[in-house]
PDB file of N, CA and C in Angstrom:
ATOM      1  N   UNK A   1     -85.460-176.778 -78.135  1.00  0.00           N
ATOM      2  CA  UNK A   1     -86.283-177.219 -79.221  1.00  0.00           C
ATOM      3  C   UNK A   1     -85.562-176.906 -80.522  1.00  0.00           C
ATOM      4  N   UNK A   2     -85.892-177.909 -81.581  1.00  0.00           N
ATOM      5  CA  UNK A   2     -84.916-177.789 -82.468  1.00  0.00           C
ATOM      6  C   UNK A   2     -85.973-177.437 -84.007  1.00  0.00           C
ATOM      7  N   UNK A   3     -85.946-176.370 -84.631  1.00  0.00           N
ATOM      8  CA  UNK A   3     -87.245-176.598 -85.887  1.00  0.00           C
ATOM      9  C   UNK A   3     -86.595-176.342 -87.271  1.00  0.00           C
ATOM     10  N   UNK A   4     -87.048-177.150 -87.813  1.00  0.00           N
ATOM     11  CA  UNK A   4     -86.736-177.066 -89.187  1.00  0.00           C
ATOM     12  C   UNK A   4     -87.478-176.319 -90.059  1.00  0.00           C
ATOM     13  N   UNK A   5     -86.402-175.595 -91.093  1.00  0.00           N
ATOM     14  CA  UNK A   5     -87.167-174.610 -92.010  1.00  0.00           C
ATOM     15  C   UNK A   5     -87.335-175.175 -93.520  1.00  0.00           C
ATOM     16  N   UNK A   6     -87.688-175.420 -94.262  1.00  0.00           N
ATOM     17  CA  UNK A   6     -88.345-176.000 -95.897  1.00  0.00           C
ATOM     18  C   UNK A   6     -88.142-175.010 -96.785  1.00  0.00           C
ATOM     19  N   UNK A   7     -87.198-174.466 -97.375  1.00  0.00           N
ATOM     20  CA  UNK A   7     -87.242-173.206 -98.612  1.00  0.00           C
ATOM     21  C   UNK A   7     -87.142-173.300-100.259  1.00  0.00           C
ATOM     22  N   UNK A   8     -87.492-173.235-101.075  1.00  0.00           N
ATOM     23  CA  UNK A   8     -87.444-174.270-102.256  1.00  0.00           C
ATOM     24  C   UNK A   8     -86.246-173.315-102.705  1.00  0.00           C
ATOM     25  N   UNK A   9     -85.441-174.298-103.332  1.00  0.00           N
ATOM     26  CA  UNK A   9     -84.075-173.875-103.805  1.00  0.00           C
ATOM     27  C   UNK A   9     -84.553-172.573-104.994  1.00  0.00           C
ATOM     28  N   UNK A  10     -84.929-172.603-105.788  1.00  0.00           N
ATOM     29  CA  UNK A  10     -85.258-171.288-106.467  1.00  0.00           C
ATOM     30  C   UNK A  10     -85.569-169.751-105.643  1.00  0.00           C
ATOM     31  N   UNK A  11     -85.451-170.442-104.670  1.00  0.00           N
ATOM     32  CA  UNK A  11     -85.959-168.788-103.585  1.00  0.00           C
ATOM     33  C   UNK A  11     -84.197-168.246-102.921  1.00  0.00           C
ATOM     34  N   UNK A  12     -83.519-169.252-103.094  1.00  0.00           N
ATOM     35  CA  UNK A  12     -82.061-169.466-102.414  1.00  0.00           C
ATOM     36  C   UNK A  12     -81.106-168.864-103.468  1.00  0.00           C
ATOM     37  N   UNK A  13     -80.463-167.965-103.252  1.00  0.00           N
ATOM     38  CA  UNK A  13     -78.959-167.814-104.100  1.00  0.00           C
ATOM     39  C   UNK A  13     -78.376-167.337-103.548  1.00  0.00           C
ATOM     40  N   UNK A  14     -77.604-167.127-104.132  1.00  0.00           N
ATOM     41  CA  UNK A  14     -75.573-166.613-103.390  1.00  0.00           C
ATOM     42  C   UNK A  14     -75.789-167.756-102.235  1.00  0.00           C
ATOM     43  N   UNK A  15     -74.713-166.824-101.002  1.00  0.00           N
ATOM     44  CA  UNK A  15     -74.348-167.779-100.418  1.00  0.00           C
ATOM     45  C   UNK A  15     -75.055-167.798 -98.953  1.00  0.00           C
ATOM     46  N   UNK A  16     -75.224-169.190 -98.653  1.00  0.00           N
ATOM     47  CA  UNK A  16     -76.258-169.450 -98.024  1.00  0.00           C
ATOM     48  C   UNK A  16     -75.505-169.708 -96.589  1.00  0.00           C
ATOM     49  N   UNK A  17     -74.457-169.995 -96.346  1.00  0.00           N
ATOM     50  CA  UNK A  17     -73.571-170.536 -95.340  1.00  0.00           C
ATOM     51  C   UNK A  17     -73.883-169.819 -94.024  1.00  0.00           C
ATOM     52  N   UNK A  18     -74.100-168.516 -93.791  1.00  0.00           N
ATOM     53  CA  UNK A  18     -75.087-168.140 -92.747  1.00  0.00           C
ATOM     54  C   UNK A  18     -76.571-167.527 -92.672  1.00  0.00           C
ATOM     55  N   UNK A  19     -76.972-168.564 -93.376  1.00  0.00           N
ATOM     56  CA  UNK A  19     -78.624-168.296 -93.830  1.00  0.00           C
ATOM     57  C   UNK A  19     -79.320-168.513 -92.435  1.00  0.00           C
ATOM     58  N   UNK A  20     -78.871-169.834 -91.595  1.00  0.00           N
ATOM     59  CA  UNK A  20     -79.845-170.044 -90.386  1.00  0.00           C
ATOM     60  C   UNK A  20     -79.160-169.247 -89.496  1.00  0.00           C
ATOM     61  N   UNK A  21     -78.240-168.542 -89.354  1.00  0.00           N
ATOM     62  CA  UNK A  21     -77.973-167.267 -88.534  1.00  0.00           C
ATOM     63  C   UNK A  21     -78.576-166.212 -88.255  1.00  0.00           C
ATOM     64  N   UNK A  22     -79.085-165.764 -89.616  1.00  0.00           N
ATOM     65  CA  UNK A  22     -79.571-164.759 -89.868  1.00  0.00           C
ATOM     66  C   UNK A  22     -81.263-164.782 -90.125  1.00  0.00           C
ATOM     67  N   UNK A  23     -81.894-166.005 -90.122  1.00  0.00           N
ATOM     68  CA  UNK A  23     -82.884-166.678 -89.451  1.00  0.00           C
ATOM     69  C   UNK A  23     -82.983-166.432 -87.908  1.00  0.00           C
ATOM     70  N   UNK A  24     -82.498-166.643 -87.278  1.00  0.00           N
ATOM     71  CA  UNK A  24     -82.318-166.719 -86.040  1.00  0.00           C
ATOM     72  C   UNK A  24     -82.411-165.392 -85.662  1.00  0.00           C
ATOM     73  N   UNK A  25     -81.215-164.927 -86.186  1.00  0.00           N
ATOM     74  CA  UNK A  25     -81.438-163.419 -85.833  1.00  0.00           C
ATOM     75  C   UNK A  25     -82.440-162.827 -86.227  1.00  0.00           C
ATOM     76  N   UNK A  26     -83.306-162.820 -87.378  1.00  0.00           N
ATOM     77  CA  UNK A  26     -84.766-162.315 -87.188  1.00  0.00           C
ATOM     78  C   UNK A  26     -85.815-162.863 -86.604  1.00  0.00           C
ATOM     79  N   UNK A  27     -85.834-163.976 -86.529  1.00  0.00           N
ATOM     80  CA  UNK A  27     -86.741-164.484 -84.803  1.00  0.00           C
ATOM     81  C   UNK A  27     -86.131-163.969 -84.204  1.00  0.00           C
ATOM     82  N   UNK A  28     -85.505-163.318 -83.367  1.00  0.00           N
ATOM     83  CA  UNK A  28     -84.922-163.175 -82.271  1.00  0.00           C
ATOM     84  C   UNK A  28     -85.244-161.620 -81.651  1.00  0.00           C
ATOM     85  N   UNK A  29     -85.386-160.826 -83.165  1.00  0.00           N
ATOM     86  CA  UNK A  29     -85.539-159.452 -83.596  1.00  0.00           C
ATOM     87  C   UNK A  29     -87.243-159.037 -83.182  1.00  0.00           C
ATOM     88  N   UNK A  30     -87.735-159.972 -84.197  1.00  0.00           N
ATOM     89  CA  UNK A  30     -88.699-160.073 -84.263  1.00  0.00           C
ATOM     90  C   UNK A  30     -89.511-160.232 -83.022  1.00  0.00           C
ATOM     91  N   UNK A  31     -89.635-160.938 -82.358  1.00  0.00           N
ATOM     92  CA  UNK A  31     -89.741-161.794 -80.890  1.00  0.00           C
ATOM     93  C   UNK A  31     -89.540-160.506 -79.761  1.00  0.00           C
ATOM     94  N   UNK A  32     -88.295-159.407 -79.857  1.00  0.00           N
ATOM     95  CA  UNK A  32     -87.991-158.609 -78.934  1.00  0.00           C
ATOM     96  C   UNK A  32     -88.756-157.727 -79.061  1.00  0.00           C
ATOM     97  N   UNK A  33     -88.647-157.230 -80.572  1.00  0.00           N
ATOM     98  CA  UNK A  33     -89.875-155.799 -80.685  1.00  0.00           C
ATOM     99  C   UNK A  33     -90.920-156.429 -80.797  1.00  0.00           C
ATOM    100  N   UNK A  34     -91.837-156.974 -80.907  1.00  0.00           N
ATOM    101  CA  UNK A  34     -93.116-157.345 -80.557  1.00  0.00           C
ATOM    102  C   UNK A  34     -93.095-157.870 -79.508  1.00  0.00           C
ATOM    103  N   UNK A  35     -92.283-157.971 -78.291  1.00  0.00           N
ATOM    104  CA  UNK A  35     -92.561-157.859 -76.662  1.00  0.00           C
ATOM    105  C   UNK A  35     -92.646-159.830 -76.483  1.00  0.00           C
ATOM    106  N   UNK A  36     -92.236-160.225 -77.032  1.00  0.00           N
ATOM    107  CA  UNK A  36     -92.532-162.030 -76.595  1.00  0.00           C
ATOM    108  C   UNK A  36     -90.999-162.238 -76.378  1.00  0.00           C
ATOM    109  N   UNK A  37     -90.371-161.154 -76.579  1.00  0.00           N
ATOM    110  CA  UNK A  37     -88.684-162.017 -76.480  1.00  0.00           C
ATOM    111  C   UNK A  37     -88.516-160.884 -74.946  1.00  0.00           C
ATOM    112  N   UNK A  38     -87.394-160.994 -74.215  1.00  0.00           N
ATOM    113  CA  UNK A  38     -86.853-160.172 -73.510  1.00  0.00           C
ATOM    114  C   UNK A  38     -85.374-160.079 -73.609  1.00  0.00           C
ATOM    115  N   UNK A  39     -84.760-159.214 -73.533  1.00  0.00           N
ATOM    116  CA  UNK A  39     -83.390-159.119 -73.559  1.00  0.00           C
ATOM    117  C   UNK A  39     -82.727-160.062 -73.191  1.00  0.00           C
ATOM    118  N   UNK A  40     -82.708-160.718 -72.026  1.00  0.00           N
ATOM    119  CA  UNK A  40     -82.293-161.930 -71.453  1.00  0.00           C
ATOM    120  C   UNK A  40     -82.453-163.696 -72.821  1.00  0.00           C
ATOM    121  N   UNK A  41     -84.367-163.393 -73.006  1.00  0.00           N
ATOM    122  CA  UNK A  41     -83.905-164.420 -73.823  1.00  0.00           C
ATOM    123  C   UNK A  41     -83.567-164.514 -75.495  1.00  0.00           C
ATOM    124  N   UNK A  42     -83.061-162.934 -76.005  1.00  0.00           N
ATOM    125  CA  UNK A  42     -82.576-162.545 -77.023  1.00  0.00           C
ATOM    126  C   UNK A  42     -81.342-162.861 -77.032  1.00  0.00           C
ATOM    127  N   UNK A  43     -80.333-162.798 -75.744  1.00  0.00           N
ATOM    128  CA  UNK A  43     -79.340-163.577 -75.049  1.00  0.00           C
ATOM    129  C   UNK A  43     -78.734-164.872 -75.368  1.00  0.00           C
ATOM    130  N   UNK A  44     -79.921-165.385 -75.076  1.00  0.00           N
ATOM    131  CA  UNK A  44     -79.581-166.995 -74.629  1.00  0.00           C
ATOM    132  C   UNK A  44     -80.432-167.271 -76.072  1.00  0.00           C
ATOM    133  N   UNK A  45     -80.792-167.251 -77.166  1.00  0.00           N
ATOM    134  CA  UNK A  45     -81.114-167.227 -78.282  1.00  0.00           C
ATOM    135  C   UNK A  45     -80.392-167.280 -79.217  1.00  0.00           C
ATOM    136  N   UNK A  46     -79.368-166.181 -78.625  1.00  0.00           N
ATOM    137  CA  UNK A  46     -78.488-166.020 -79.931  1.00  0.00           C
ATOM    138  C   UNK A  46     -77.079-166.216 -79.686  1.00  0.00           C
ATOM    139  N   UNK A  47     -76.874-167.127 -78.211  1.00  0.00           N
ATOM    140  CA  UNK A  47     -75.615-167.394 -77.948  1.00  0.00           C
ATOM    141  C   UNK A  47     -74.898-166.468 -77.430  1.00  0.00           C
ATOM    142  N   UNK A  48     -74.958-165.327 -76.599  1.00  0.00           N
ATOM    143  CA  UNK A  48     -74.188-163.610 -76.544  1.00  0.00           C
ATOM    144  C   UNK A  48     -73.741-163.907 -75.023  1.00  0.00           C
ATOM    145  N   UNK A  49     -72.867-163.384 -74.878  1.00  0.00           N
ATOM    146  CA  UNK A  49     -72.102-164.080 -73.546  1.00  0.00           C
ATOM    147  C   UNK A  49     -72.445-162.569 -72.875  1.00  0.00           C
ATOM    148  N   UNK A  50     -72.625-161.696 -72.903  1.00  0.00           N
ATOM    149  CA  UNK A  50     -73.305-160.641 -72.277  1.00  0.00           C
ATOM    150  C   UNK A  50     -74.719-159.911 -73.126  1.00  0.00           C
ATOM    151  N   UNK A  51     -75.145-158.965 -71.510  1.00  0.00           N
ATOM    152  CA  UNK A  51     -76.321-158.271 -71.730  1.00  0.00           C
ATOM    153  C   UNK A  51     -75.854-157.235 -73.260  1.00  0.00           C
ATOM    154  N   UNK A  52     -75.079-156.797 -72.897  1.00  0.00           N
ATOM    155  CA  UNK A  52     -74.357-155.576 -73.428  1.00  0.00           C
ATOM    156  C   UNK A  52     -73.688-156.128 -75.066  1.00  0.00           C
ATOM    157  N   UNK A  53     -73.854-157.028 -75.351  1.00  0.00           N
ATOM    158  CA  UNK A  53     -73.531-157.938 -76.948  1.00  0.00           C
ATOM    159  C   UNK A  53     -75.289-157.499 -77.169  1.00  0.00           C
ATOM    160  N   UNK A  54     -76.191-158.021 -76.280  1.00  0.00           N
ATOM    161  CA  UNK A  54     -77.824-158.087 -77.070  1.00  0.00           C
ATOM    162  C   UNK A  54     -78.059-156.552 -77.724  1.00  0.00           C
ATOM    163  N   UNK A  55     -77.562-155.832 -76.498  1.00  0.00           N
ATOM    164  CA  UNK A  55     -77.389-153.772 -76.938  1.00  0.00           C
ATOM    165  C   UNK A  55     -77.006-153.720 -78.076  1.00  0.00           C
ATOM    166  N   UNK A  56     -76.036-154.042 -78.516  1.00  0.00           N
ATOM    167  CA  UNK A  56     -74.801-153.722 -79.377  1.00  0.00           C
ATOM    168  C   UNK A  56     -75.746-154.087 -80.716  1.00  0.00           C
ATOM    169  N   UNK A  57     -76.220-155.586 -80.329  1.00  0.00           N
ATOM    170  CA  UNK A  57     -76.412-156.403 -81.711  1.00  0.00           C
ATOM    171  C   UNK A  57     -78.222-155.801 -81.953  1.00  0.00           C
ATOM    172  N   UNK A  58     -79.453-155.098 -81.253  1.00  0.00           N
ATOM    173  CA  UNK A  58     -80.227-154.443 -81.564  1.00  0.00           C
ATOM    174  C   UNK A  58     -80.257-153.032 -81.481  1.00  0.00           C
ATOM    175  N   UNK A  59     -78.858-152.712 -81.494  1.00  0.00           N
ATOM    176  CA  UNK A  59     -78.791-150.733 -81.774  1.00  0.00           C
ATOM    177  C   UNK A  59     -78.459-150.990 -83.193  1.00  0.00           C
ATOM    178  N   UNK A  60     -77.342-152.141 -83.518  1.00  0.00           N
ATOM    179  CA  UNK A  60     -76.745-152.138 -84.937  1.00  0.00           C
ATOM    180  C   UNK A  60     -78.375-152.838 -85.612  1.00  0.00           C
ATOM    181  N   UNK A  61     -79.137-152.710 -85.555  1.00  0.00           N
ATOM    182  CA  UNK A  61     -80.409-153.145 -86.429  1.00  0.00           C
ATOM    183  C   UNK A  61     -81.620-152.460 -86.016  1.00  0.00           C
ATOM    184  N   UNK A  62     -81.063-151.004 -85.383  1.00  0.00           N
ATOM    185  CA  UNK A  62     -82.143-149.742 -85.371  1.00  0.00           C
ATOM    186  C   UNK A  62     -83.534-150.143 -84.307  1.00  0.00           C
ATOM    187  N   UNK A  63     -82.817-150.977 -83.320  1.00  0.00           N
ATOM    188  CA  UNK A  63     -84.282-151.835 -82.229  1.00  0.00           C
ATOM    189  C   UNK A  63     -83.633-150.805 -81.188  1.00  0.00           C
ATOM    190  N   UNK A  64     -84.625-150.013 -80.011  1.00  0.00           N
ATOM    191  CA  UNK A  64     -84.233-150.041 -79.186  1.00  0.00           C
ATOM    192  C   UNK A  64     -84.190-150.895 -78.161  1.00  0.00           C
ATOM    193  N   UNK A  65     -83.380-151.265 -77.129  1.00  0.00           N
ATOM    194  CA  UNK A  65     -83.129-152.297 -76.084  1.00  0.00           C
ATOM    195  C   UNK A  65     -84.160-151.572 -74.693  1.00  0.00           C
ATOM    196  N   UNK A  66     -84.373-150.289 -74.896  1.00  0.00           N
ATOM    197  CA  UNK A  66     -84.805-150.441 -73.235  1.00  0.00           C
ATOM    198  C   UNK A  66     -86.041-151.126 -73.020  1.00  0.00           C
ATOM    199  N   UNK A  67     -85.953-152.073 -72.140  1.00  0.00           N
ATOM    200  CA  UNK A  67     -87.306-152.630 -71.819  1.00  0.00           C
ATOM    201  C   UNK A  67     -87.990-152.380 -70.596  1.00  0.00           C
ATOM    202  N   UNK A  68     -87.925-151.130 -69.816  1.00  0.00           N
ATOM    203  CA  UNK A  68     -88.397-150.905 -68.537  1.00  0.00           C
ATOM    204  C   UNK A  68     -89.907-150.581 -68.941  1.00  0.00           C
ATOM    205  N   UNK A  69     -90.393-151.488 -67.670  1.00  0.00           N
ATOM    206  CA  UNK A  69     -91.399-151.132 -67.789  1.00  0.00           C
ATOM    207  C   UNK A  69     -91.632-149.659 -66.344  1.00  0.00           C
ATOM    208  N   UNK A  70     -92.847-149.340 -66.521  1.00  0.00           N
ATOM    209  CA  UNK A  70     -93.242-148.247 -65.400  1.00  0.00           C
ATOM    210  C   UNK A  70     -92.234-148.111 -64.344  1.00  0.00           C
ATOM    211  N   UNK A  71     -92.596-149.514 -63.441  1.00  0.00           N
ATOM    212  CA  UNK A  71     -92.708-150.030 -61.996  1.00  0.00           C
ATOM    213  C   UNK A  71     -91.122-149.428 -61.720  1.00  0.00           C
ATOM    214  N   UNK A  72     -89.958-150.575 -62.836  1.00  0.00           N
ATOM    215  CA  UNK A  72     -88.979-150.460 -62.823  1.00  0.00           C
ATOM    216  C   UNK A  72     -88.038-149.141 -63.427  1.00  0.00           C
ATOM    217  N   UNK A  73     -88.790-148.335 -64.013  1.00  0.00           N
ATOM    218  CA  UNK A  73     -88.201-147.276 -64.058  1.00  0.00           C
ATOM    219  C   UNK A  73     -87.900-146.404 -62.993  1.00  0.00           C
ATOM    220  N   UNK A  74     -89.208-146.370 -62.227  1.00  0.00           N
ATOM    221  CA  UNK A  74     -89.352-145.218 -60.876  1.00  0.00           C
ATOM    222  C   UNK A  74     -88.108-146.016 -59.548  1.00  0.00           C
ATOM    223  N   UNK A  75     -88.185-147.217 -59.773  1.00  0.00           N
ATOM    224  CA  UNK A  75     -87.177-147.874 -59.290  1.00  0.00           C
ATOM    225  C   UNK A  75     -85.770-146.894 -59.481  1.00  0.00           C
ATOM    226  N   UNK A  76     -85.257-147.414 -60.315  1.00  0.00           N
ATOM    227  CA  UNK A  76     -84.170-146.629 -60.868  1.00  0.00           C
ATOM    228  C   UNK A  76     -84.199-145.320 -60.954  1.00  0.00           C
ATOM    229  N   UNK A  77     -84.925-144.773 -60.978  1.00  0.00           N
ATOM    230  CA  UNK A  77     -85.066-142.637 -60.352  1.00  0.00           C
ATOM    231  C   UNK A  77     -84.551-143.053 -59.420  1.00  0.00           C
ATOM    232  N   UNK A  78     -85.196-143.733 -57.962  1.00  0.00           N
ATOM    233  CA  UNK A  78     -85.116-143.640 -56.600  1.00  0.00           C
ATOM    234  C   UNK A  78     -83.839-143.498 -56.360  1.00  0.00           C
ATOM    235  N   UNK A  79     -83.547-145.159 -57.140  1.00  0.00           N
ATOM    236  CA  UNK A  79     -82.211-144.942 -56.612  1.00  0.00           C
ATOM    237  C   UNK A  79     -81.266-144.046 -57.079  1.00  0.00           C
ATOM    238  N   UNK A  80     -81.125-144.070 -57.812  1.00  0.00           N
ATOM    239  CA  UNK A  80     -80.151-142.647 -58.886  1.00  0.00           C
ATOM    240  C   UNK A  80     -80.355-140.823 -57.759  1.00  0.00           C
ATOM    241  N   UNK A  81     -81.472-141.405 -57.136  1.00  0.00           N
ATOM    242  CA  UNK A  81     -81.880-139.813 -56.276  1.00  0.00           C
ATOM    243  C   UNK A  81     -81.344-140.154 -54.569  1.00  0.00           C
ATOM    244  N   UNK A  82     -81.398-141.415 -54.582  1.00  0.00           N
ATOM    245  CA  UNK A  82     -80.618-141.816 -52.869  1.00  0.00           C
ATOM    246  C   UNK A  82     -78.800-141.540 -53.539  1.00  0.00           C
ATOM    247  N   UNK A  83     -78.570-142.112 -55.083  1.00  0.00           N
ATOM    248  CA  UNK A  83     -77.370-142.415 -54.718  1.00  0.00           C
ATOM    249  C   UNK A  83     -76.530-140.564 -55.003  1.00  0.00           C
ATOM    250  N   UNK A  84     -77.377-139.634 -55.580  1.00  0.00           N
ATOM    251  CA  UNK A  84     -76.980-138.487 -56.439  1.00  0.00           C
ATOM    252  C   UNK A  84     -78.039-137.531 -55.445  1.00  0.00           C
ATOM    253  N   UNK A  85     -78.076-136.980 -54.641  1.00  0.00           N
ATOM    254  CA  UNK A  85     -79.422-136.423 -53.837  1.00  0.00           C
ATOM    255  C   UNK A  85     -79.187-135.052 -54.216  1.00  0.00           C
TER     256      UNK A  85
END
């Protein structure tokens, strides 16, 4: 889906050349910490050829990335306790 944004030029200065970047990147921000985005489609949002670019690019803007919920945390104990006993 493709959406267009309307900004009246008096609201606009300097340089604008990555204005819808940085658009993007706050939908994208936005969307993750309020729980409607997931890492995956923060991903594929913002073009990031890995998981580990989405890390990088919401540690450098003070978001944390972990998104485990409960289920999948105790998951990951288990295994960490089969693989480390």
């Amino acid at each position: 889906m493709s959406v267009t944004i309307s900004l009246p030029d008096e609201i606009l200065s300097g340089d604008t050349r990555n204005l819808p970047r940085k658009i993007l990147e706050q939908v994208a921000l936005d969307g993750f910490k309020s729980g409607q985005l997931t890492t995956s489609q923060v991903r594929r949002i913002l073009a990031f050829d890995s998981r580990m670019q989405v890390h990088e690019f919401l540690a450098a803007h003070g978001v944390p990335w972990v998104d485990y919920d409960a289920e999948e945390l105790e998951r990951e104990r288990n295994t960490l306790k089969e693989l480390f006993p």
